[in-house]
N, C-alpha and C. Protein backbone atom coordinates (compact mmCIF):
# COMPACT_ATOMS: atom_id res chain seq x y z
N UNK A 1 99.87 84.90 121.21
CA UNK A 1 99.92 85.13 119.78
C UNK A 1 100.92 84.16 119.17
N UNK A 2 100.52 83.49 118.04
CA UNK A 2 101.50 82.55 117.56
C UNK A 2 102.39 83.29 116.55
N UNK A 3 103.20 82.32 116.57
CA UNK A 3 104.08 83.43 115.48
C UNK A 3 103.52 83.03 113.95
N UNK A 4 104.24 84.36 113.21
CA UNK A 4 104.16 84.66 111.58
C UNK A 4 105.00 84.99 111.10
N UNK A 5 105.15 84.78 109.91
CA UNK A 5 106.32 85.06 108.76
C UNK A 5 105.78 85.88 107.52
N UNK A 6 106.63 86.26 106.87
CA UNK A 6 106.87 86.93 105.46
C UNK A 6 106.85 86.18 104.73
N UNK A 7 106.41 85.58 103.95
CA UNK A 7 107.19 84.30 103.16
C UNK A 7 107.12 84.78 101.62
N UNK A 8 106.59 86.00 101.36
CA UNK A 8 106.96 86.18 100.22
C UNK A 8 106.87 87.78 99.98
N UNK A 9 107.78 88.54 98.81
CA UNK A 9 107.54 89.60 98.82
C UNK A 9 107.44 90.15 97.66
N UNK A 10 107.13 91.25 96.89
CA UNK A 10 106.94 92.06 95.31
C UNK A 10 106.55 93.52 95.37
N UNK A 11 107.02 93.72 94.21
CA UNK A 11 107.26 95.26 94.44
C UNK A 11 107.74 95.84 92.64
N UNK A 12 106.99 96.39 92.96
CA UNK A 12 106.90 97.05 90.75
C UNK A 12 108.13 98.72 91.51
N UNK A 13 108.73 98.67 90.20
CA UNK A 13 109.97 99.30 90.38
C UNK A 13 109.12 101.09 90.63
N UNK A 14 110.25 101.79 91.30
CA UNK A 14 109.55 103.23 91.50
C UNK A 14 109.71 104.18 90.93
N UNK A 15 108.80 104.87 90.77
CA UNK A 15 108.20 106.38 89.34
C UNK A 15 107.80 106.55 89.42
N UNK A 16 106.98 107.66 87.74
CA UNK A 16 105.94 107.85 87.91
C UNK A 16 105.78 107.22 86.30
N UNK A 17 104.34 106.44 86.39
CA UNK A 17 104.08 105.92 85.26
C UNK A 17 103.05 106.20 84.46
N UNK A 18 103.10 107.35 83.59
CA UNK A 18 101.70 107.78 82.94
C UNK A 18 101.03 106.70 82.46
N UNK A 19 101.45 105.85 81.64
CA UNK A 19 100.50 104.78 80.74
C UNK A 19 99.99 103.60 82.08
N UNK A 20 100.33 103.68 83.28
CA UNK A 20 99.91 102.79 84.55
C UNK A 20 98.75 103.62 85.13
N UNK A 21 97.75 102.43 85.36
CA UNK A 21 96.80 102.72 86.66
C UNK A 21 97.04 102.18 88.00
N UNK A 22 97.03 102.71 88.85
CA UNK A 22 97.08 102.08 90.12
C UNK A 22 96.61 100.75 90.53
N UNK A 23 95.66 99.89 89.76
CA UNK A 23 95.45 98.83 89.77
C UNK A 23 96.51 97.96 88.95
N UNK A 24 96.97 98.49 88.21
CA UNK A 24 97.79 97.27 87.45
C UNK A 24 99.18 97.51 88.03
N UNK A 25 99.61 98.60 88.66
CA UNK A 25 100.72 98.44 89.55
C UNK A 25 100.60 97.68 90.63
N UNK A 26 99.63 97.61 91.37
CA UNK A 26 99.24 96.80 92.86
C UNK A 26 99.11 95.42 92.43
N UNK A 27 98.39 95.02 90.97
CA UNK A 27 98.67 93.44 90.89
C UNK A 27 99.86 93.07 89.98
N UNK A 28 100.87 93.91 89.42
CA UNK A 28 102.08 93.39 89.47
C UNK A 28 102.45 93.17 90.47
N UNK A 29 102.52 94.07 91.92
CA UNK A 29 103.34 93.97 93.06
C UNK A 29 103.11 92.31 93.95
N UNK A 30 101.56 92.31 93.73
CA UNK A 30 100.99 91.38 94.20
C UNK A 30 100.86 90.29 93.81
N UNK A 31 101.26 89.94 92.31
CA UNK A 31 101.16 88.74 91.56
C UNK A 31 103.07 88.51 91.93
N UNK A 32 103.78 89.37 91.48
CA UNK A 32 105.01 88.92 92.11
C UNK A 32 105.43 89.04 93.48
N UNK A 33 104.47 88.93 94.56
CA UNK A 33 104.47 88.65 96.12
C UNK A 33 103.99 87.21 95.90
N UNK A 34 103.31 86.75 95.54
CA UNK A 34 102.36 85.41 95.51
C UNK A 34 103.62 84.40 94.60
N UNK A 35 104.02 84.73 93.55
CA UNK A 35 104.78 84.08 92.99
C UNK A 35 106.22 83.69 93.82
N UNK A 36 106.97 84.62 94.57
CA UNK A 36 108.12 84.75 95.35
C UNK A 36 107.31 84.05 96.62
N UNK A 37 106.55 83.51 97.06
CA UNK A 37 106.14 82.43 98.18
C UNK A 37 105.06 81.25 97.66
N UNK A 38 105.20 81.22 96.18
CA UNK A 38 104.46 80.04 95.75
C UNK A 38 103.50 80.12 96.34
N UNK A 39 102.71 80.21 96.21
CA UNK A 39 101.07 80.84 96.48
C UNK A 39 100.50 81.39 95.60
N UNK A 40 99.43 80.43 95.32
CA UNK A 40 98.09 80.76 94.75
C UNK A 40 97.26 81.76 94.89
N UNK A 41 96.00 82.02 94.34
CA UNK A 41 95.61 83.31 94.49
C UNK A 41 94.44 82.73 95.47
N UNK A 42 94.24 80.99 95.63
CA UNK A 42 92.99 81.06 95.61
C UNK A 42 93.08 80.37 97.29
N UNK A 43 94.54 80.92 97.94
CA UNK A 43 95.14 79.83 98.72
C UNK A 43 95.03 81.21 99.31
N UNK A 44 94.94 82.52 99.53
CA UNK A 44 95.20 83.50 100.38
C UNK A 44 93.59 83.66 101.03
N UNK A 45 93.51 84.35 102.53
CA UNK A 45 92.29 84.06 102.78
C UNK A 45 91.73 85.32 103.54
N UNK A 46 92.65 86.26 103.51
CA UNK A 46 92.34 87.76 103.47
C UNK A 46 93.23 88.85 102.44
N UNK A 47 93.04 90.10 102.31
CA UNK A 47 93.58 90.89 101.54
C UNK A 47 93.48 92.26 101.91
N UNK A 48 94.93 92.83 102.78
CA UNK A 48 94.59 94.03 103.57
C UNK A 48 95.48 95.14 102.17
N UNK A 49 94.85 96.29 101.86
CA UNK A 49 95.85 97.06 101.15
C UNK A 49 95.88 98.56 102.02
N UNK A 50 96.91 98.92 101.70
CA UNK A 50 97.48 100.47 102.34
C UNK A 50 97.30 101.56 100.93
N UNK A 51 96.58 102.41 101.35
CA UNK A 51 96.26 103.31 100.33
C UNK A 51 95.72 104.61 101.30
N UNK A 52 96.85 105.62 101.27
CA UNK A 52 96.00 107.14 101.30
C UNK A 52 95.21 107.42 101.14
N UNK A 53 95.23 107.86 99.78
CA UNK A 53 94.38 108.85 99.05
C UNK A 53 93.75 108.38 97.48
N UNK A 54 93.89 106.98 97.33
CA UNK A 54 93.45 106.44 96.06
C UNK A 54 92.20 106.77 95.60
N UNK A 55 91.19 107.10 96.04
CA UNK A 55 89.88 107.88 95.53
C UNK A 55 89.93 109.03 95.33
N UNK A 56 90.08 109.76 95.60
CA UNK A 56 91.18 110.88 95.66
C UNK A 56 92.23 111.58 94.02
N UNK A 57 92.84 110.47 94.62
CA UNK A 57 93.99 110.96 93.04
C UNK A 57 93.54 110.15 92.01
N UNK A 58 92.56 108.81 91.95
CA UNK A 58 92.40 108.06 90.94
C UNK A 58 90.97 108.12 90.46
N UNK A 59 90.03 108.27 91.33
CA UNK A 59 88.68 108.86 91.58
C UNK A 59 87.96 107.32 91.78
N UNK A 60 89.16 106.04 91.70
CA UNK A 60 88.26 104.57 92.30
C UNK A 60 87.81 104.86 93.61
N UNK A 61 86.85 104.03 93.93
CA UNK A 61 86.40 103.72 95.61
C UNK A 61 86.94 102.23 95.42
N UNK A 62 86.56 101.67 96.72
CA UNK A 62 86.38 100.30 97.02
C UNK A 62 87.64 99.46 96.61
N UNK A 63 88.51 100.42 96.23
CA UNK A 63 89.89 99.69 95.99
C UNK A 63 90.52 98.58 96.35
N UNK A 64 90.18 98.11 97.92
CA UNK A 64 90.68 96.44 97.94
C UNK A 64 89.95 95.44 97.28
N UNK A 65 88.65 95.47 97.29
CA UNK A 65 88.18 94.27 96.17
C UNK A 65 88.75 94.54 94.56
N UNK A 66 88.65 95.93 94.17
CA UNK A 66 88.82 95.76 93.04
C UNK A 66 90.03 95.66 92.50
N UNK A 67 91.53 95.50 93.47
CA UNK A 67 92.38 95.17 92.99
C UNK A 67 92.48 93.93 93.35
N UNK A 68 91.88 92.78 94.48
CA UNK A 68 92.06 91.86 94.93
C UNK A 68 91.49 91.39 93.79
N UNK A 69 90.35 91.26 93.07
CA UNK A 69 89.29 90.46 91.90
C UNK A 69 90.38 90.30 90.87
N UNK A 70 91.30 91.42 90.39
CA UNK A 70 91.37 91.64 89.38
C UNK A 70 93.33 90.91 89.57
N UNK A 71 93.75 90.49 90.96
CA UNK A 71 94.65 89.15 91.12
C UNK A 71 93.96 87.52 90.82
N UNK A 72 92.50 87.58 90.83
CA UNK A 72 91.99 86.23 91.46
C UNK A 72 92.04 86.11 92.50
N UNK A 73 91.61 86.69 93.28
CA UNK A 73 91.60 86.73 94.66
C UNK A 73 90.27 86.64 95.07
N UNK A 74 89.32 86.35 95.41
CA UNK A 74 87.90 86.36 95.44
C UNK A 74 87.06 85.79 96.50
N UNK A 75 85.94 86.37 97.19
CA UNK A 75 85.43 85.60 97.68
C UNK A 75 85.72 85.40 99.34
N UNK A 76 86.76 86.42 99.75
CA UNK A 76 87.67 86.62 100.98
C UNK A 76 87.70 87.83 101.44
N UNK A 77 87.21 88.39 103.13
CA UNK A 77 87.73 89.58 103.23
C UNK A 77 88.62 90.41 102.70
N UNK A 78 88.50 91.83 101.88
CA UNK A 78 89.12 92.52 101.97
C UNK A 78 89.16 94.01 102.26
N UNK A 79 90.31 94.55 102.89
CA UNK A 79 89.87 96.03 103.67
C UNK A 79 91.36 96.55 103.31
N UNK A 80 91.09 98.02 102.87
CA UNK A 80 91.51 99.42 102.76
C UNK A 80 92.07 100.20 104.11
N UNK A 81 93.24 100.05 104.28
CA UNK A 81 93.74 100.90 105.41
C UNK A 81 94.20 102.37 105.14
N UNK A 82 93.56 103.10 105.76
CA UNK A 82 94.24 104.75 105.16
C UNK A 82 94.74 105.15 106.56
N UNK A 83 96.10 105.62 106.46
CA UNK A 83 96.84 106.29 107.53
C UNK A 83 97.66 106.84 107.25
N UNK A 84 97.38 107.82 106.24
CA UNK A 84 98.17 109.17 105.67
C UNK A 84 99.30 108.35 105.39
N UNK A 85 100.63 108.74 105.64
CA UNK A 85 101.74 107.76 105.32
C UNK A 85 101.91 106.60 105.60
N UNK A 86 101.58 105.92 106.49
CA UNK A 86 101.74 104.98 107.52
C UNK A 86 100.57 104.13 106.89
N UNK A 87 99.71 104.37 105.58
CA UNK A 87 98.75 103.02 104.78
C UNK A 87 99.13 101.87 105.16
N UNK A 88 100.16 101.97 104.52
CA UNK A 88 100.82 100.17 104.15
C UNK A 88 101.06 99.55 105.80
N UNK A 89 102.24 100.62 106.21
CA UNK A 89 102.55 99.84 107.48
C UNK A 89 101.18 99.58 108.46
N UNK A 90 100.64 100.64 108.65
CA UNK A 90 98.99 99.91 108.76
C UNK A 90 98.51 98.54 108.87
N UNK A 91 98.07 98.61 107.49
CA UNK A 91 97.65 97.04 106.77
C UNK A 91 98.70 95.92 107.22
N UNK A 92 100.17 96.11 107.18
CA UNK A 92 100.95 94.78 107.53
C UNK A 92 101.09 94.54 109.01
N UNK A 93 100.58 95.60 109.96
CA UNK A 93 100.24 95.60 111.40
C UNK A 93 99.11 94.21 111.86
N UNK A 94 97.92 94.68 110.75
CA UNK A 94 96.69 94.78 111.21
C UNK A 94 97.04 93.02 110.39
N UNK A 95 97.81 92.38 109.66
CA UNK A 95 97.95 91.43 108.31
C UNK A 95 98.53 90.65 109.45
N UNK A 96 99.50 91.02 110.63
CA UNK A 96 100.49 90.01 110.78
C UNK A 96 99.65 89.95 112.47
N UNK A 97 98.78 90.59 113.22
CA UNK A 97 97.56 90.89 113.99
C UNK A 97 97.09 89.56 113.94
N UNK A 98 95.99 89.92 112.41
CA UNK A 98 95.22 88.82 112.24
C UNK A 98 96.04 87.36 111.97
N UNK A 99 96.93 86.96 111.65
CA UNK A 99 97.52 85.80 111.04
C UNK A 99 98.38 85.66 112.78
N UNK A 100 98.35 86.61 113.33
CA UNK A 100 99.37 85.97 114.83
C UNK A 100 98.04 85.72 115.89
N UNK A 101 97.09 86.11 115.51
CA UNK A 101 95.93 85.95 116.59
C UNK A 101 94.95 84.27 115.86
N UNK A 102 95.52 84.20 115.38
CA UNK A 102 94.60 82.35 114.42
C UNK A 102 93.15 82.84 113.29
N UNK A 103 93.22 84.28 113.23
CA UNK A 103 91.98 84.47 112.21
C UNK A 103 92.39 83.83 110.80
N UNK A 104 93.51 84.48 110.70
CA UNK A 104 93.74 83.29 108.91
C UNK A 104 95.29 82.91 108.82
N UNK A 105 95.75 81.97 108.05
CA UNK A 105 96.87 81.20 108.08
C UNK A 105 97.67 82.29 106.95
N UNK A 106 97.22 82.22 106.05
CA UNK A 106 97.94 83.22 105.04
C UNK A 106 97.04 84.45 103.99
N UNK A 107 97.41 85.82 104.35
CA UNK A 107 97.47 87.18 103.90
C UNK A 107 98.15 87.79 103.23
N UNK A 108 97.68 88.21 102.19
CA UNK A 108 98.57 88.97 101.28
C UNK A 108 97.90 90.64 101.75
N UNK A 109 98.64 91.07 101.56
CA UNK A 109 99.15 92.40 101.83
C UNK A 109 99.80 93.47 101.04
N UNK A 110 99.22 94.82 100.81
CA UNK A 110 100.08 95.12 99.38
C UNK A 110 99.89 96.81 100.03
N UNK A 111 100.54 97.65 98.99
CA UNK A 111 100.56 99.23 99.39
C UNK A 111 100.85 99.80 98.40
N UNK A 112 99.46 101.01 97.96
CA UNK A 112 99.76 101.43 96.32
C UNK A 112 99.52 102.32 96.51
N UNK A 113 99.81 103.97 95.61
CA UNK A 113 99.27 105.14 95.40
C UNK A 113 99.85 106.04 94.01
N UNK A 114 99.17 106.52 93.46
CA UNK A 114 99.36 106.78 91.97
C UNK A 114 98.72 108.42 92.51
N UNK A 115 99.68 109.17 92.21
CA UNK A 115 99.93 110.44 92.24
C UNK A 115 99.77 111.40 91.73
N UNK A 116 100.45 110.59 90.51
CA UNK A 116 101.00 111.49 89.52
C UNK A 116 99.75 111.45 88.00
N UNK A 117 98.64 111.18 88.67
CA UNK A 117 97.67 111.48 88.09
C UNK A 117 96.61 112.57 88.07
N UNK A 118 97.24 113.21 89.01
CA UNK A 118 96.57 114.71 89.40
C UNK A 118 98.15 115.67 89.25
N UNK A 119 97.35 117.26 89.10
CA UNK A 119 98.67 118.14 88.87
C UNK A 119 98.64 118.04 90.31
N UNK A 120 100.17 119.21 90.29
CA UNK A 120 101.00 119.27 91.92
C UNK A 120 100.11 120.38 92.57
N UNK A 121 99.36 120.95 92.39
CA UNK A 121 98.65 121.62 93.22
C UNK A 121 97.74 120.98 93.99
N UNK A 122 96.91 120.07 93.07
CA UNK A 122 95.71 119.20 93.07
C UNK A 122 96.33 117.88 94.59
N UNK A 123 97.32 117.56 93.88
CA UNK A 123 98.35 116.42 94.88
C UNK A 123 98.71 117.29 96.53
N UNK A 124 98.89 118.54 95.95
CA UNK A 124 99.36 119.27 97.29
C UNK A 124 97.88 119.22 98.43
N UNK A 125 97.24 119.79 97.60
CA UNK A 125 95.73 119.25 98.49
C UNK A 125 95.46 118.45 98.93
N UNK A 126 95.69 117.57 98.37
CA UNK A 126 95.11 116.02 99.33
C UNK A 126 95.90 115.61 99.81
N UNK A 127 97.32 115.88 99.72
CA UNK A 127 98.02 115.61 101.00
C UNK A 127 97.95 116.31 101.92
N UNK A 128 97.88 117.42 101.78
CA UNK A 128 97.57 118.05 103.03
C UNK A 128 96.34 118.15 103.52
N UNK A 129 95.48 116.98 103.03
CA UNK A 129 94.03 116.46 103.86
C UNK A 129 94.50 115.93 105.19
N UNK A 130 96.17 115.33 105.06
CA UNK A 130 96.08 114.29 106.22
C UNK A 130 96.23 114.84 107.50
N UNK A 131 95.97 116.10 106.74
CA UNK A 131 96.13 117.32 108.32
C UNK A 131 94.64 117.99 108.90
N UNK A 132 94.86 118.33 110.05
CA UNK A 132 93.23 118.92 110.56
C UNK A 132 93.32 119.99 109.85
N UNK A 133 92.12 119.67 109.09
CA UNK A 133 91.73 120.80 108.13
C UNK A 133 90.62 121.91 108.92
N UNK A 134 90.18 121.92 110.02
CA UNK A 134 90.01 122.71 110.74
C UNK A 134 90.64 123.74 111.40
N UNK A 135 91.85 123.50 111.47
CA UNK A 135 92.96 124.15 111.93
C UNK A 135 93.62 124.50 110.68
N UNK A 136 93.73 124.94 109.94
CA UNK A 136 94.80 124.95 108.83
C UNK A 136 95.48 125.95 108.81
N UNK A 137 96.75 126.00 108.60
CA UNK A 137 97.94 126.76 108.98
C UNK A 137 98.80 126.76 110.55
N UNK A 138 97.65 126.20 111.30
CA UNK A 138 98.06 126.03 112.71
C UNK A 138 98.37 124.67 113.10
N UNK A 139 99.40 124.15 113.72
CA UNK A 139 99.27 123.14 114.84
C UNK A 139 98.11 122.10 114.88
N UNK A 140 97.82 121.14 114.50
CA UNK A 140 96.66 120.17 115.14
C UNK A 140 97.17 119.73 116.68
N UNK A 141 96.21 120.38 117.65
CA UNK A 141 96.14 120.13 119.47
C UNK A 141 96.07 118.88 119.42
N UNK A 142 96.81 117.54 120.25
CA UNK A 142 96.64 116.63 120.65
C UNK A 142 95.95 116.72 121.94
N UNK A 143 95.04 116.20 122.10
CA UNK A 143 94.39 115.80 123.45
C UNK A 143 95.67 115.04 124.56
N UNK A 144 95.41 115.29 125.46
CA UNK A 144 96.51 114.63 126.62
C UNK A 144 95.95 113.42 126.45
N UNK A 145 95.57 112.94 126.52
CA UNK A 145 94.96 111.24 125.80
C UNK A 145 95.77 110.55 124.47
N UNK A 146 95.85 111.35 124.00
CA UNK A 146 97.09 110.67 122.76
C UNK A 146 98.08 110.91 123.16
N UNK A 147 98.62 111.16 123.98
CA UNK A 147 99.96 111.54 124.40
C UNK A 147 100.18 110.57 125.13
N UNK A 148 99.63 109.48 125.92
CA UNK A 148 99.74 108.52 126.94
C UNK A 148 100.30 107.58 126.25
């Protein structure tokens, strides 16, 4: 695996922002990631994002193209990582993966979720999707296989 770097980073300050959609927070974050490593939009050649529950609390699907389009970003893989908390770190796993294995030279990478667009009951629910909802109230059993 060859090596990779960070070379740039952004990040929209933290709250909750009624007059914000989750898309225009992810391409502030992402227009000032691209700007802080001089990089173009049209110079990135994948686009991994970390997102929970964004269909969910926002009722979008397909969320990495449609926040990637709406940077100029176009025309380039992009994929949606959901791993309950662990979205983002996810995506920068799977970002620094692909860029250390020779699939692409440079990836932008981003991690968004807008919350506070559903009440706290509504929010309490879908977070607690990230649990076996088969089991609920109990323990989710790990198989001795995940334990290895």
């Amino acid at each position: 695996m060859r090596p990779v770097a960070v070379i740039g980073i952004g990040k929209t300050a933290f709250g909750a922002f009624p007059d914000r959609d989750l898309r225009s927070l992810a391409v502030e974050a992402g227009q000032k990631c691209l700007e802080d490593a001089h990089v173009s939009p049209s110079q990135v050649e994948a686009f991994y994002l970390g997102n929970f529950a964004g269909p969910s609390f926002v009722g979008q699907n397909h969320l990495a193209p449609y926040i990637a389009g709406a940077m100029g970003i176009n025309g380039v893989p992009c994929t949606r990582f959901e791993a309950a908390c662990a979205s983002s770190g996810s995506a920068f796993f799977h970002a620094v993966s692909a860029v250390g294995a020779g699939l692409y030279d440079l990836v932008l990478v981003g991690g968004v979720e807008k919350m506070t667009s559903q009440s706290t009951p509504k929010v309490t629910e879908i977070l607690a999707g990230a649990g076996d909802m088969k089991v609920r109230g109990k323990p989710a059993r790990l198989s001795p296989r995940c334990l290895r």
